[in-house]
PDB file of N, CA and C in Angstrom:
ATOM      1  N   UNK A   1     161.279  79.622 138.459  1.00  0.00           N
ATOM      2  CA  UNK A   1     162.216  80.681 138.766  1.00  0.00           C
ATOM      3  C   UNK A   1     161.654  82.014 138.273  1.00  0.00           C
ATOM      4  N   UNK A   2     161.716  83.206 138.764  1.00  0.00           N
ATOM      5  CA  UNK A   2     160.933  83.847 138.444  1.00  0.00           C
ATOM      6  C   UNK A   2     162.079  84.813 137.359  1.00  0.00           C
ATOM      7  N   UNK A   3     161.393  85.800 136.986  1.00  0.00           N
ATOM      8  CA  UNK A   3     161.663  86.590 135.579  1.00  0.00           C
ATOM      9  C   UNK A   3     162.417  87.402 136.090  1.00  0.00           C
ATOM     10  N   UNK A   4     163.620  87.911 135.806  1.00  0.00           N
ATOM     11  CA  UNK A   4     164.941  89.264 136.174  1.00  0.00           C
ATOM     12  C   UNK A   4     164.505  90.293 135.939  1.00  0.00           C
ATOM     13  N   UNK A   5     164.013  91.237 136.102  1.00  0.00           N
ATOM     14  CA  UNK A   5     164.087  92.485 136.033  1.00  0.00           C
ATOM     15  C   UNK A   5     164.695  93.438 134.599  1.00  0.00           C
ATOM     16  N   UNK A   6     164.502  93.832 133.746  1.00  0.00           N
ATOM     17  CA  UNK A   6     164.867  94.182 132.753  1.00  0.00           C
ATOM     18  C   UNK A   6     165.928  95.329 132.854  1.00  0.00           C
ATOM     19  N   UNK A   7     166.842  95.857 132.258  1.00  0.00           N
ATOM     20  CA  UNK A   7     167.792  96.714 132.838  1.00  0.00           C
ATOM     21  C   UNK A   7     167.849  97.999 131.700  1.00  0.00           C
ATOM     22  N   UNK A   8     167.180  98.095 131.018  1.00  0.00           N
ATOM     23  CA  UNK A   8     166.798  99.695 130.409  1.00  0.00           C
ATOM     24  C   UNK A   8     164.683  98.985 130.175  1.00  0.00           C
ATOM     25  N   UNK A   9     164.578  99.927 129.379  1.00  0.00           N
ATOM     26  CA  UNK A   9     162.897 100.089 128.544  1.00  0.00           C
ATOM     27  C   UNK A   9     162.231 101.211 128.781  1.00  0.00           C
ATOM     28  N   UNK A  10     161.366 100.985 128.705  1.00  0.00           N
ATOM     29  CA  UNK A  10     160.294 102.100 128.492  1.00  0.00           C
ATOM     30  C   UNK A  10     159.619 102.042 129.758  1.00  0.00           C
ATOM     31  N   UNK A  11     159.424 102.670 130.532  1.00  0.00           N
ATOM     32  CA  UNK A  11     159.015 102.742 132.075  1.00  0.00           C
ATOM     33  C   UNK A  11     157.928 103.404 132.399  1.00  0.00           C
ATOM     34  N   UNK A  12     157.322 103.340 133.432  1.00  0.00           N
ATOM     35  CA  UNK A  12     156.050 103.879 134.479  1.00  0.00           C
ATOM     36  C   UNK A  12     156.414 104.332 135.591  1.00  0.00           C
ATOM     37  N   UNK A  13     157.662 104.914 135.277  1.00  0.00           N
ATOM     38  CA  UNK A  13     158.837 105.327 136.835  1.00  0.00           C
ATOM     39  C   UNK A  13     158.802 106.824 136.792  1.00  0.00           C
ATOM     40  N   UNK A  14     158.875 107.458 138.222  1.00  0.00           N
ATOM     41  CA  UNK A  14     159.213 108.758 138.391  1.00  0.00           C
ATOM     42  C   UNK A  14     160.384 108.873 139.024  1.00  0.00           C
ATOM     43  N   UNK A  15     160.754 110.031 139.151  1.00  0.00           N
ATOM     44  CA  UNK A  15     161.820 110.515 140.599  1.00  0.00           C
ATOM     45  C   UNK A  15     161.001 111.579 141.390  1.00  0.00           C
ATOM     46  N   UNK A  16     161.310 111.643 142.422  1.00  0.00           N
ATOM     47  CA  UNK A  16     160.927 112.034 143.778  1.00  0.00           C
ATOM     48  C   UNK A  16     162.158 113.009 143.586  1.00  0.00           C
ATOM     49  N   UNK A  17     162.906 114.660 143.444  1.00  0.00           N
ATOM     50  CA  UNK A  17     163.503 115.022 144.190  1.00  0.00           C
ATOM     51  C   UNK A  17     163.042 115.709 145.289  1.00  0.00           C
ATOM     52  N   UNK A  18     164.120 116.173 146.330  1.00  0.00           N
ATOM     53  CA  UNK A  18     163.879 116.515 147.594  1.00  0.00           C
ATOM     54  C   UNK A  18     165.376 117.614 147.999  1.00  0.00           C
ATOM     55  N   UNK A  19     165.165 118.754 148.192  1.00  0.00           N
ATOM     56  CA  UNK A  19     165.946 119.663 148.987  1.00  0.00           C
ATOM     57  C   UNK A  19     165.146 120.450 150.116  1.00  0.00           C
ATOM     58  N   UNK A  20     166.842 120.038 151.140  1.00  0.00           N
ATOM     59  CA  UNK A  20     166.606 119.946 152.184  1.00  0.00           C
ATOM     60  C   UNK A  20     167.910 120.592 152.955  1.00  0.00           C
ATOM     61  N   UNK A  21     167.762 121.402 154.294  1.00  0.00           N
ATOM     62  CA  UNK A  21     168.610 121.930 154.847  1.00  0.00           C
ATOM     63  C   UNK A  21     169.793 120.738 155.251  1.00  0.00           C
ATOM     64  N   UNK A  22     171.300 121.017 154.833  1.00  0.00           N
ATOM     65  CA  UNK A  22     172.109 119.957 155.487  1.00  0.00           C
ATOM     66  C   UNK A  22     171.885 119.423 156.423  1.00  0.00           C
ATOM     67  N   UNK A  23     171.972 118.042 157.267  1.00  0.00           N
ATOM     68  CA  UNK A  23     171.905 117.699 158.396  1.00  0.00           C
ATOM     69  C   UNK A  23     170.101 117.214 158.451  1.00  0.00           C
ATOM     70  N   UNK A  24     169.180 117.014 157.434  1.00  0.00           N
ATOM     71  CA  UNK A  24     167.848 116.673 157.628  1.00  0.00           C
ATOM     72  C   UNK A  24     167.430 115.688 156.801  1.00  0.00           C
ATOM     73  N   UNK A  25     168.024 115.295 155.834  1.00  0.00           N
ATOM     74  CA  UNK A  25     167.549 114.195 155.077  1.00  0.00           C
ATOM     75  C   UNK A  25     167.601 112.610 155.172  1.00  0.00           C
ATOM     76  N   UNK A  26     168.240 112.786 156.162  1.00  0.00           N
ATOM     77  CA  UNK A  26     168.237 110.879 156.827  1.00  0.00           C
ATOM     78  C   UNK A  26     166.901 111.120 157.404  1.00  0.00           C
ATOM     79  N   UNK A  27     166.383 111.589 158.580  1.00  0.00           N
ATOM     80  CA  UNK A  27     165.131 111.124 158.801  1.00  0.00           C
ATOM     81  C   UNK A  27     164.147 110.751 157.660  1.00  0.00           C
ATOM     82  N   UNK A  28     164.239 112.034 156.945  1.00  0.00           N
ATOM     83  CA  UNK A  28     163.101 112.009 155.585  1.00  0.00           C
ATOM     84  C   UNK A  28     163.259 110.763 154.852  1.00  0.00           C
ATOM     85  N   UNK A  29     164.568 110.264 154.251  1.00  0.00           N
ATOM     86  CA  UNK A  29     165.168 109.305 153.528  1.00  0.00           C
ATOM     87  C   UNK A  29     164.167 108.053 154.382  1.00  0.00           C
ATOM     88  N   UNK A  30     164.009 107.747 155.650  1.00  0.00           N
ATOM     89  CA  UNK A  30     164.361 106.717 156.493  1.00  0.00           C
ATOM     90  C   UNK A  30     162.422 106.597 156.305  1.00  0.00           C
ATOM     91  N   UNK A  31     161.727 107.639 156.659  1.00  0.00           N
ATOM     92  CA  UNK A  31     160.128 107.726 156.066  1.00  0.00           C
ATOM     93  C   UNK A  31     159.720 107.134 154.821  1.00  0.00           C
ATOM     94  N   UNK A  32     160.693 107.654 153.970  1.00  0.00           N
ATOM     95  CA  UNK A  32     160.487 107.405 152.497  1.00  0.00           C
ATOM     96  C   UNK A  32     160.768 105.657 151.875  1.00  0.00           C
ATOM     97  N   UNK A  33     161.438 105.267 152.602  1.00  0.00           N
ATOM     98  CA  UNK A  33     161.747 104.177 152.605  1.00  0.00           C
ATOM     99  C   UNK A  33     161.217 102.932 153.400  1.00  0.00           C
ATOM    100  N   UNK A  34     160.535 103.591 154.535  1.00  0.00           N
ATOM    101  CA  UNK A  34     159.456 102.662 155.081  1.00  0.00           C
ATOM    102  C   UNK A  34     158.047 102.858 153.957  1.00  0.00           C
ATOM    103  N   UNK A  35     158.196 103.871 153.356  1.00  0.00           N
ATOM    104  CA  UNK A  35     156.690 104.165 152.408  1.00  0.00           C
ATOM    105  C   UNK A  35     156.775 103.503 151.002  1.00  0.00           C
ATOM    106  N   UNK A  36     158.224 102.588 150.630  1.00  0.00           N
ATOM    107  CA  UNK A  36     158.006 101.532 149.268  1.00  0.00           C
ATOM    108  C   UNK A  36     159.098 101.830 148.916  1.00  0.00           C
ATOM    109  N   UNK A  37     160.257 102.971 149.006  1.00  0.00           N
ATOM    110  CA  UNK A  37     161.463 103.417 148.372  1.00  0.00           C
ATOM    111  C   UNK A  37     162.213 102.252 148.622  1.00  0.00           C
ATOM    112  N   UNK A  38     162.909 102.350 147.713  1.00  0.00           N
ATOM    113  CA  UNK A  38     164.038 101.033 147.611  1.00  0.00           C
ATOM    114  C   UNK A  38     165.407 101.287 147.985  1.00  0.00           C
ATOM    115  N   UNK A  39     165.861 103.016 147.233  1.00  0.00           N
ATOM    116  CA  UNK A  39     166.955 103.177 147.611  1.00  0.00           C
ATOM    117  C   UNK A  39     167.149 104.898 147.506  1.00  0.00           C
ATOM    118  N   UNK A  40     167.927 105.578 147.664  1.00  0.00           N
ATOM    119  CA  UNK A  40     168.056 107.038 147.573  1.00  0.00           C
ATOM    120  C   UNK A  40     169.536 107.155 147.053  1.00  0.00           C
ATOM    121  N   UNK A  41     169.647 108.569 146.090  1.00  0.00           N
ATOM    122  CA  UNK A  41     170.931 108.476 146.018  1.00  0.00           C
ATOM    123  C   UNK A  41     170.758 110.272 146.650  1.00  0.00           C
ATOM    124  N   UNK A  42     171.832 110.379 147.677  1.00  0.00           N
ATOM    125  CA  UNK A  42     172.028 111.872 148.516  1.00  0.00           C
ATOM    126  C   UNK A  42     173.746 112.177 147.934  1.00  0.00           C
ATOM    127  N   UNK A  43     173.320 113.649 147.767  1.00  0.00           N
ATOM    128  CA  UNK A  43     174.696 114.788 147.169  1.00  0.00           C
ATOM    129  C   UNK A  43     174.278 115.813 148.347  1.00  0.00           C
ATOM    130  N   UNK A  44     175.470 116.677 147.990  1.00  0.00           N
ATOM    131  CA  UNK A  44     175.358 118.356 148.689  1.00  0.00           C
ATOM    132  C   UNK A  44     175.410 118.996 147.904  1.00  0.00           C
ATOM    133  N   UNK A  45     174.846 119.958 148.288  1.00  0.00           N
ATOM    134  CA  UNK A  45     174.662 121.440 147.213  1.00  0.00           C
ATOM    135  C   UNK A  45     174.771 122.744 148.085  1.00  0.00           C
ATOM    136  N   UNK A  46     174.847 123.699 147.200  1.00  0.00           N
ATOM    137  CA  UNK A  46     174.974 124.787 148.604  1.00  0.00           C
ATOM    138  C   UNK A  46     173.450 125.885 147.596  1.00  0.00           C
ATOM    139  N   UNK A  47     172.797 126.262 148.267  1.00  0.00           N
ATOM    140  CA  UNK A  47     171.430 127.254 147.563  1.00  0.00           C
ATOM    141  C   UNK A  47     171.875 128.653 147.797  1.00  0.00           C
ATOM    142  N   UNK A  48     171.282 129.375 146.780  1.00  0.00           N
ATOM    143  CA  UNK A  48     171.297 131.440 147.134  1.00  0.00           C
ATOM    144  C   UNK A  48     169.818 131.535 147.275  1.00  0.00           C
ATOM    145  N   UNK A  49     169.471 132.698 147.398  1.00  0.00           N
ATOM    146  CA  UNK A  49     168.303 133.473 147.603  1.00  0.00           C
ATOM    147  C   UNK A  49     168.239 134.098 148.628  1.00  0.00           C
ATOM    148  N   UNK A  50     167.278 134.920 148.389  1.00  0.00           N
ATOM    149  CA  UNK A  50     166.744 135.963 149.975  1.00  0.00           C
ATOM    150  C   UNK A  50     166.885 135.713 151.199  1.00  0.00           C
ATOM    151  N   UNK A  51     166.520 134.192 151.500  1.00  0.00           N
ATOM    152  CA  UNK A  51     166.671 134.156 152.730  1.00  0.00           C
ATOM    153  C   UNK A  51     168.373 133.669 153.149  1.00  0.00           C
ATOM    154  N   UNK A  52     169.428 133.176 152.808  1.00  0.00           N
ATOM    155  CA  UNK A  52     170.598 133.475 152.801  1.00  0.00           C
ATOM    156  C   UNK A  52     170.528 134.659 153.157  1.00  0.00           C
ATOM    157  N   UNK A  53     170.570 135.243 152.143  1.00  0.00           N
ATOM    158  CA  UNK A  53     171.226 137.019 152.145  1.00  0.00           C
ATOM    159  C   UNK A  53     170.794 137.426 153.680  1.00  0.00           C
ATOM    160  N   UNK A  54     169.353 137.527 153.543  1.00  0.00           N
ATOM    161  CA  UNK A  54     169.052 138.389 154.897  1.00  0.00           C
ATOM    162  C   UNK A  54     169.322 137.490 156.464  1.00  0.00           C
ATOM    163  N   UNK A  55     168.903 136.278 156.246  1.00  0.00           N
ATOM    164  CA  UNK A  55     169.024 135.168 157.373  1.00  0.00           C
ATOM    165  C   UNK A  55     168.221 136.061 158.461  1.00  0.00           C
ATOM    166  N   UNK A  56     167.914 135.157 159.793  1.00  0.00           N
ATOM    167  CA  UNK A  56     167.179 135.183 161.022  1.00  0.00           C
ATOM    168  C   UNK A  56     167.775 136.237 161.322  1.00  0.00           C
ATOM    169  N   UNK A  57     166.894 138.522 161.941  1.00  0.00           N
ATOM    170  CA  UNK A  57     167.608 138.833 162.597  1.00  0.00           C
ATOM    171  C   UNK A  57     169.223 138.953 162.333  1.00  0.00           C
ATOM    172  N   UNK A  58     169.356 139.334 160.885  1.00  0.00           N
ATOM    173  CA  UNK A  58     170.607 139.951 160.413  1.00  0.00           C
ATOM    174  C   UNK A  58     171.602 138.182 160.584  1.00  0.00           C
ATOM    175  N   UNK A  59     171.473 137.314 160.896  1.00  0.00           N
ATOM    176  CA  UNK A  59     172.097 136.294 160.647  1.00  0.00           C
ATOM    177  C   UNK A  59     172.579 135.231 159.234  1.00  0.00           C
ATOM    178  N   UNK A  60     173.927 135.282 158.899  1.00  0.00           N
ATOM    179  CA  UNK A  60     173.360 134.758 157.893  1.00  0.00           C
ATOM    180  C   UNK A  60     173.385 133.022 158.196  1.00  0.00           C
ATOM    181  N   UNK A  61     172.209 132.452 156.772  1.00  0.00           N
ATOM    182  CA  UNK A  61     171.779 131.169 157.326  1.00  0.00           C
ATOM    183  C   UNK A  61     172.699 130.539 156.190  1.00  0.00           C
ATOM    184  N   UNK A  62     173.106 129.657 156.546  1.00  0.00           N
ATOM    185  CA  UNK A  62     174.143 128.716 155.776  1.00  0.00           C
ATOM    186  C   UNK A  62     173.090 127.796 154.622  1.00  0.00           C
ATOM    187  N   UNK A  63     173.729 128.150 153.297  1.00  0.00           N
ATOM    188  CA  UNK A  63     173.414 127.650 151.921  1.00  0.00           C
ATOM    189  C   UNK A  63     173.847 126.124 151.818  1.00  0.00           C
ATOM    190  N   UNK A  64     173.841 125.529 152.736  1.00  0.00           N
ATOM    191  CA  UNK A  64     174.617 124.272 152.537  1.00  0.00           C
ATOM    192  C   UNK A  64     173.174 123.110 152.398  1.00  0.00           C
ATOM    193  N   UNK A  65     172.893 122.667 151.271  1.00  0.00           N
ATOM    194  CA  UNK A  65     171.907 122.020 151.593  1.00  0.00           C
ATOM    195  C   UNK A  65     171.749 120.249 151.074  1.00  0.00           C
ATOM    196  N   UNK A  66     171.128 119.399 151.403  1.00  0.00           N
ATOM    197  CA  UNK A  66     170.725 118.222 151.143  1.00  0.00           C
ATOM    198  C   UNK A  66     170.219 117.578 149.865  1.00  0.00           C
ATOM    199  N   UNK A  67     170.719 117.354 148.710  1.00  0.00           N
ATOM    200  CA  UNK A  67     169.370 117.061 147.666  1.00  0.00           C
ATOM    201  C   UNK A  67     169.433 115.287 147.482  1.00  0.00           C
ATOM    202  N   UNK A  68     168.516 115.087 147.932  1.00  0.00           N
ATOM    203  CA  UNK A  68     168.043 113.508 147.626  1.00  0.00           C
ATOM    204  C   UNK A  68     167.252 113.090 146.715  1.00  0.00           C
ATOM    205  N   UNK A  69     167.233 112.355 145.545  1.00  0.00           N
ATOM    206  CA  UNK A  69     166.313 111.747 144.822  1.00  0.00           C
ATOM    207  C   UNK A  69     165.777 110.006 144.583  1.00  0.00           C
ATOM    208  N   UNK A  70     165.270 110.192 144.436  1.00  0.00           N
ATOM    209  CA  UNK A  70     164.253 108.194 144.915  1.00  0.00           C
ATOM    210  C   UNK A  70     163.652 108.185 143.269  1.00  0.00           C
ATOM    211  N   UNK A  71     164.221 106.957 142.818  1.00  0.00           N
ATOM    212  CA  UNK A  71     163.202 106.014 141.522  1.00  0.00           C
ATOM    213  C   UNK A  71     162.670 105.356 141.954  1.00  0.00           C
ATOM    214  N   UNK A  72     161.408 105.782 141.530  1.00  0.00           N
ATOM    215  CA  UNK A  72     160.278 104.162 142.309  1.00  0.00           C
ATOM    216  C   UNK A  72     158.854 104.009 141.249  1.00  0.00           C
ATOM    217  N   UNK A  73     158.376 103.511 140.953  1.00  0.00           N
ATOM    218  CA  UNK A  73     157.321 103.124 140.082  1.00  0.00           C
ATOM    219  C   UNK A  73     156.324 104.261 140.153  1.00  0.00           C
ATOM    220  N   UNK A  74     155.528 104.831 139.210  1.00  0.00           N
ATOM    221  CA  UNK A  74     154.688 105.539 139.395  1.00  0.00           C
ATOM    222  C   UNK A  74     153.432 105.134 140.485  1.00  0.00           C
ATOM    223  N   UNK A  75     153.001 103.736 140.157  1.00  0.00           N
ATOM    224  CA  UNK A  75     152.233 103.433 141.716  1.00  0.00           C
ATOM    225  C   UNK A  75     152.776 103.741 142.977  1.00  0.00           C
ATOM    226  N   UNK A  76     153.649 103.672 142.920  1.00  0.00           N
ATOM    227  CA  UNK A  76     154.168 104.004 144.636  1.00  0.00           C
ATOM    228  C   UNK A  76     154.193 105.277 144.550  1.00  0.00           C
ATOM    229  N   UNK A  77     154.645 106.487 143.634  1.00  0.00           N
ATOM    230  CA  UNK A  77     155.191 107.908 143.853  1.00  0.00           C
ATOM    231  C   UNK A  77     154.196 108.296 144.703  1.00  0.00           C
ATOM    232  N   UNK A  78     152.578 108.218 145.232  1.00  0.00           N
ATOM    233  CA  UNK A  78     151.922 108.909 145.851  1.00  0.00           C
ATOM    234  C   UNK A  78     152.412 109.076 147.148  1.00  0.00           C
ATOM    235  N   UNK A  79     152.656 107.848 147.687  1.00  0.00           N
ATOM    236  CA  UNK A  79     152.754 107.166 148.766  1.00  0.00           C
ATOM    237  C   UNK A  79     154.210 107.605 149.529  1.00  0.00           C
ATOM    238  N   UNK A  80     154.784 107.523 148.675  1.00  0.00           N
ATOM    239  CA  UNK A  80     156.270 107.846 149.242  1.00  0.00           C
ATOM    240  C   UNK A  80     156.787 109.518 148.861  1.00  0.00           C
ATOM    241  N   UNK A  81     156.107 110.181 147.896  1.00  0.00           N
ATOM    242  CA  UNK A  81     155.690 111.445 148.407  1.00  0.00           C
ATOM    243  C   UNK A  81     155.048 112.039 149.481  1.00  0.00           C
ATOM    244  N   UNK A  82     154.305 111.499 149.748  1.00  0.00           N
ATOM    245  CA  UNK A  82     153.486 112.146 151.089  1.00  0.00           C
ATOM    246  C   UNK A  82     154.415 111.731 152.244  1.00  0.00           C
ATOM    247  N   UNK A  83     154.768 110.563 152.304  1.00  0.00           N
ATOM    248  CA  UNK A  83     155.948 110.240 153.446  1.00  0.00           C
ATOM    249  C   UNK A  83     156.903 111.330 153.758  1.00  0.00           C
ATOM    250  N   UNK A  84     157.228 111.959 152.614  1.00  0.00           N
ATOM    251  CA  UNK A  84     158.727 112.796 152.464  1.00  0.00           C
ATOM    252  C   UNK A  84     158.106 114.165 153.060  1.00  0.00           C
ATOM    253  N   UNK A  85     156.899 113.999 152.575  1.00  0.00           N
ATOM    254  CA  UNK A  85     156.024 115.684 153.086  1.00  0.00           C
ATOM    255  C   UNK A  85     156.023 115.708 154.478  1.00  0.00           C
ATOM    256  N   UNK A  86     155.400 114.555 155.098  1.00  0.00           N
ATOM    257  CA  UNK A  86     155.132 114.811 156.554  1.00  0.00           C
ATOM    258  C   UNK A  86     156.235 114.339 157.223  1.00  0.00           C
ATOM    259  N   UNK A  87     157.456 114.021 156.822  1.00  0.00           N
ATOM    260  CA  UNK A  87     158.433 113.682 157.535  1.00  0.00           C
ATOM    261  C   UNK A  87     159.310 115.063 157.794  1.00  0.00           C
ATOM    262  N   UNK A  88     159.310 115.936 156.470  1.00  0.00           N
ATOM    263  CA  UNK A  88     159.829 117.015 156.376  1.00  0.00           C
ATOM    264  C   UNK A  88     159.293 117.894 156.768  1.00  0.00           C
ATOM    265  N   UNK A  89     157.914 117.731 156.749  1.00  0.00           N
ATOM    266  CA  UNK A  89     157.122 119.213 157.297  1.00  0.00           C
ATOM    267  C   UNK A  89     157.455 119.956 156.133  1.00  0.00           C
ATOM    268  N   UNK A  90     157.207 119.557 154.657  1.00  0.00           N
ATOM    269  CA  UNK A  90     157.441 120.588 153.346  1.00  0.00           C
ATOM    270  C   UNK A  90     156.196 121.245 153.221  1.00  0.00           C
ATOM    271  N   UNK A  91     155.103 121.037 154.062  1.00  0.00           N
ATOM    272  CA  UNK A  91     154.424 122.043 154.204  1.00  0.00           C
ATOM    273  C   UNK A  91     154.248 123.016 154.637  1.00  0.00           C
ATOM    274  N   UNK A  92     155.029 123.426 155.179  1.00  0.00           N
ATOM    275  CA  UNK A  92     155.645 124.963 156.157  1.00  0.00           C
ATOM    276  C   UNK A  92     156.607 125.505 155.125  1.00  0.00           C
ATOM    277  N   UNK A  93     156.599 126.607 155.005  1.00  0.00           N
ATOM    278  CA  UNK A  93     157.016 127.451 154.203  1.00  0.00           C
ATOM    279  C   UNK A  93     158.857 127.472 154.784  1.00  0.00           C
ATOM    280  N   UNK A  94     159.862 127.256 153.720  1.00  0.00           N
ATOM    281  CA  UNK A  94     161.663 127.348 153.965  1.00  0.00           C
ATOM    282  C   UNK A  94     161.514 125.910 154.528  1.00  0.00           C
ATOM    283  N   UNK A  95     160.922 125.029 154.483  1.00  0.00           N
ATOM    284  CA  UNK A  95     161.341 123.513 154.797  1.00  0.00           C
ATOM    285  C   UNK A  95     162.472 122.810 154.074  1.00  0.00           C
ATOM    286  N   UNK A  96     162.023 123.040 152.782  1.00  0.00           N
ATOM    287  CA  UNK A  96     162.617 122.452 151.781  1.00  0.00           C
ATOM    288  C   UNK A  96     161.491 122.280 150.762  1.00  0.00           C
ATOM    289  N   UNK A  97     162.013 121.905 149.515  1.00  0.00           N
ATOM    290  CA  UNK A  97     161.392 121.400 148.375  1.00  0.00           C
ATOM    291  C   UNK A  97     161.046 120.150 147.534  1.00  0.00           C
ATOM    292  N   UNK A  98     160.075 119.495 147.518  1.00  0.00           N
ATOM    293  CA  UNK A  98     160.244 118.171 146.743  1.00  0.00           C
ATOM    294  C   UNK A  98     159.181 117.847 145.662  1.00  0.00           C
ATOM    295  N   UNK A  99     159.423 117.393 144.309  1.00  0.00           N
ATOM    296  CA  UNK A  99     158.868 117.544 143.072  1.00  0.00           C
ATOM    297  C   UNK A  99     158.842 115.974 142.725  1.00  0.00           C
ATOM    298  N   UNK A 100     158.127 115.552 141.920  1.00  0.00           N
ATOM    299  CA  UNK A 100     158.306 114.764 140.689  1.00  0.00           C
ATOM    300  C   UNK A 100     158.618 114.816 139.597  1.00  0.00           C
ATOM    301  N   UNK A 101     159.416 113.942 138.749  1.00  0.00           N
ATOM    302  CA  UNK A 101     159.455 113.699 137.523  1.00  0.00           C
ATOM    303  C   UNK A 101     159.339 112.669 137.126  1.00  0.00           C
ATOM    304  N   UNK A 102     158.533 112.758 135.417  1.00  0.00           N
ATOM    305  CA  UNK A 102     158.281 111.935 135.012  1.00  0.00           C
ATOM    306  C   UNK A 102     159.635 111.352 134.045  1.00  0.00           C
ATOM    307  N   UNK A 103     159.619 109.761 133.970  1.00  0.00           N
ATOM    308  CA  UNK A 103     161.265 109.202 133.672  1.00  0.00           C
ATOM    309  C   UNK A 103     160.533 108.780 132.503  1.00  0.00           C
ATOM    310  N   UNK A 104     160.526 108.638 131.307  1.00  0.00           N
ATOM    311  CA  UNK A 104     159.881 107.763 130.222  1.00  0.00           C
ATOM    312  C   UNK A 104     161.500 106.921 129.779  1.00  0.00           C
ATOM    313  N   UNK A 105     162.230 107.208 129.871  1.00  0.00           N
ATOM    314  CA  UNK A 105     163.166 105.886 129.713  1.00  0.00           C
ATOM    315  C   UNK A 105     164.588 105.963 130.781  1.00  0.00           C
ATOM    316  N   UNK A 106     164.616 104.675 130.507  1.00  0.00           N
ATOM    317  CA  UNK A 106     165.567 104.450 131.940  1.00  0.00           C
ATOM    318  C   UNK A 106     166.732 103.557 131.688  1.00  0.00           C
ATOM    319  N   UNK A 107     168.042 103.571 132.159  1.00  0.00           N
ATOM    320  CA  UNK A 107     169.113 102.524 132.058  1.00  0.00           C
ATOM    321  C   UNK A 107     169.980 101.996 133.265  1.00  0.00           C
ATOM    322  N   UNK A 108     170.324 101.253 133.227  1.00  0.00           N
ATOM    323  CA  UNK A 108     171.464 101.030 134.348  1.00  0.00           C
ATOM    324  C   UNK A 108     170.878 100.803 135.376  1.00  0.00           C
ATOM    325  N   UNK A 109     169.674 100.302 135.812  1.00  0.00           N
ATOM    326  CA  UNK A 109     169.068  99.868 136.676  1.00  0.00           C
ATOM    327  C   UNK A 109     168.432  98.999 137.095  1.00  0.00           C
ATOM    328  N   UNK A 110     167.801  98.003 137.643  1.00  0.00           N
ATOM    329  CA  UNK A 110     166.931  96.868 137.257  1.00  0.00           C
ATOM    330  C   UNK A 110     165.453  97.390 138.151  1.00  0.00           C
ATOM    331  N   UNK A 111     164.772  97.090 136.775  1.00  0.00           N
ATOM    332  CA  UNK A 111     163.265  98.043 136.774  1.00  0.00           C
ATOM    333  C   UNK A 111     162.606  96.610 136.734  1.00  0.00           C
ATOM    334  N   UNK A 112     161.558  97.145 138.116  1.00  0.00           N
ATOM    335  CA  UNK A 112     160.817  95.672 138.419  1.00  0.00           C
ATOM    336  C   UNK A 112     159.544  95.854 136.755  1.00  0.00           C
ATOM    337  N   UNK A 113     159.213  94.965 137.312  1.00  0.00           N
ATOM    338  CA  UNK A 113     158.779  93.995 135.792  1.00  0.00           C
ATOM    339  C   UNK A 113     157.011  95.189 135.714  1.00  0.00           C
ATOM    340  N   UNK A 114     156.448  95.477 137.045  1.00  0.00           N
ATOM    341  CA  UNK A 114     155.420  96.267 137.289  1.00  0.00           C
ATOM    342  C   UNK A 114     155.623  97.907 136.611  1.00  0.00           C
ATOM    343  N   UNK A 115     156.928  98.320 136.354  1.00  0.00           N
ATOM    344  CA  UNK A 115     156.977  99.487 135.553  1.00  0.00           C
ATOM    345  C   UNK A 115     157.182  99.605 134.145  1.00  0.00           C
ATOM    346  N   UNK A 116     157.151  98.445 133.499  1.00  0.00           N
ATOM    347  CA  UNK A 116     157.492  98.287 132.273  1.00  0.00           C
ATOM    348  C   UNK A 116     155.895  98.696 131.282  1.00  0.00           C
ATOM    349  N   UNK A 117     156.095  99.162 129.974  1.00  0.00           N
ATOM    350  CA  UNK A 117     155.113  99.962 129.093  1.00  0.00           C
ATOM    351  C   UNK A 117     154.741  98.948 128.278  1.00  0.00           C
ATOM    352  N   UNK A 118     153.622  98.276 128.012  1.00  0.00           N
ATOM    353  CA  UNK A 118     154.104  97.198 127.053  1.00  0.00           C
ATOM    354  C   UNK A 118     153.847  98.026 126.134  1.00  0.00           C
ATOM    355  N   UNK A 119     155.402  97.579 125.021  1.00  0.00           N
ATOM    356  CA  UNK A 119     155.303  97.962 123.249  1.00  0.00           C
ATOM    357  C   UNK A 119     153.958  97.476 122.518  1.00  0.00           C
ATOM    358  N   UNK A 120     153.325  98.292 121.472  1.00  0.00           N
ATOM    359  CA  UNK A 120     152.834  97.528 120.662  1.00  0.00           C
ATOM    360  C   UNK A 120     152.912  96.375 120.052  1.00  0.00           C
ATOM    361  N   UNK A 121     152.508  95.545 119.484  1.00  0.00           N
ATOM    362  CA  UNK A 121     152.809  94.457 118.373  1.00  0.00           C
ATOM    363  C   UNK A 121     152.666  94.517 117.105  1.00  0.00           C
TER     364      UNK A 121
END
């Protein structure tokens, strides 16, 4: 029978966040998740800055935006970063934004056995 998953420790896990214009983060989500993601948790937020204010041609552009974040093992973060890039096109400038962080401890979750730190002895 194989070994459960441990549910806090010391980890090799990042997060992936991701902001994104309302109405765009299911595709991205749906990339990211063919690329090793397991699961996403998505909120709304609303953003300020310049481009609000001025918007397209005196328009203003609606602050309403997407933020998604993904836990997944530091081996995978490459992989399912780049997914989120070319799904989003976050390489074009006002796409949206997406970062890593590093998690050094974790709870309430079951962390496969591949992210765990081994303690000293």
């Amino acid at each position: 029978m194989p070994e459960k998953p441990l549910m806090q420790g010391h980890v090799k896990m990042d997060q992936i966040t991701c902001v994104v214009q309302r109405g765009k983060a299911d595709p991205i989500i749906k990339a990211a998740m063919k690329a090793g993601a397991t699961s996403a948790t998505i909120y709304f937020a609303r953003g300020t800055g310049i481009r609000e204010k001025l918007g397209l041609l005196g328009i203003a552009i609606s602050p309403e935006k997407e933020v998604f974040f993904i836990t997944c093992c530091q081996e995978d973060t490459d992989q399912i970063f780049d997914a989120i890039v070319k799904a989003g096109n976050m390489e074009t400038p006002a796409q949206g934004i997406v970062y890593v962080n590093e998690i050094k401890r974790i709870a309430g979750i079951a962390i496969p056995r591949k992210a765990l730190i081994k303690e000293p002895e």
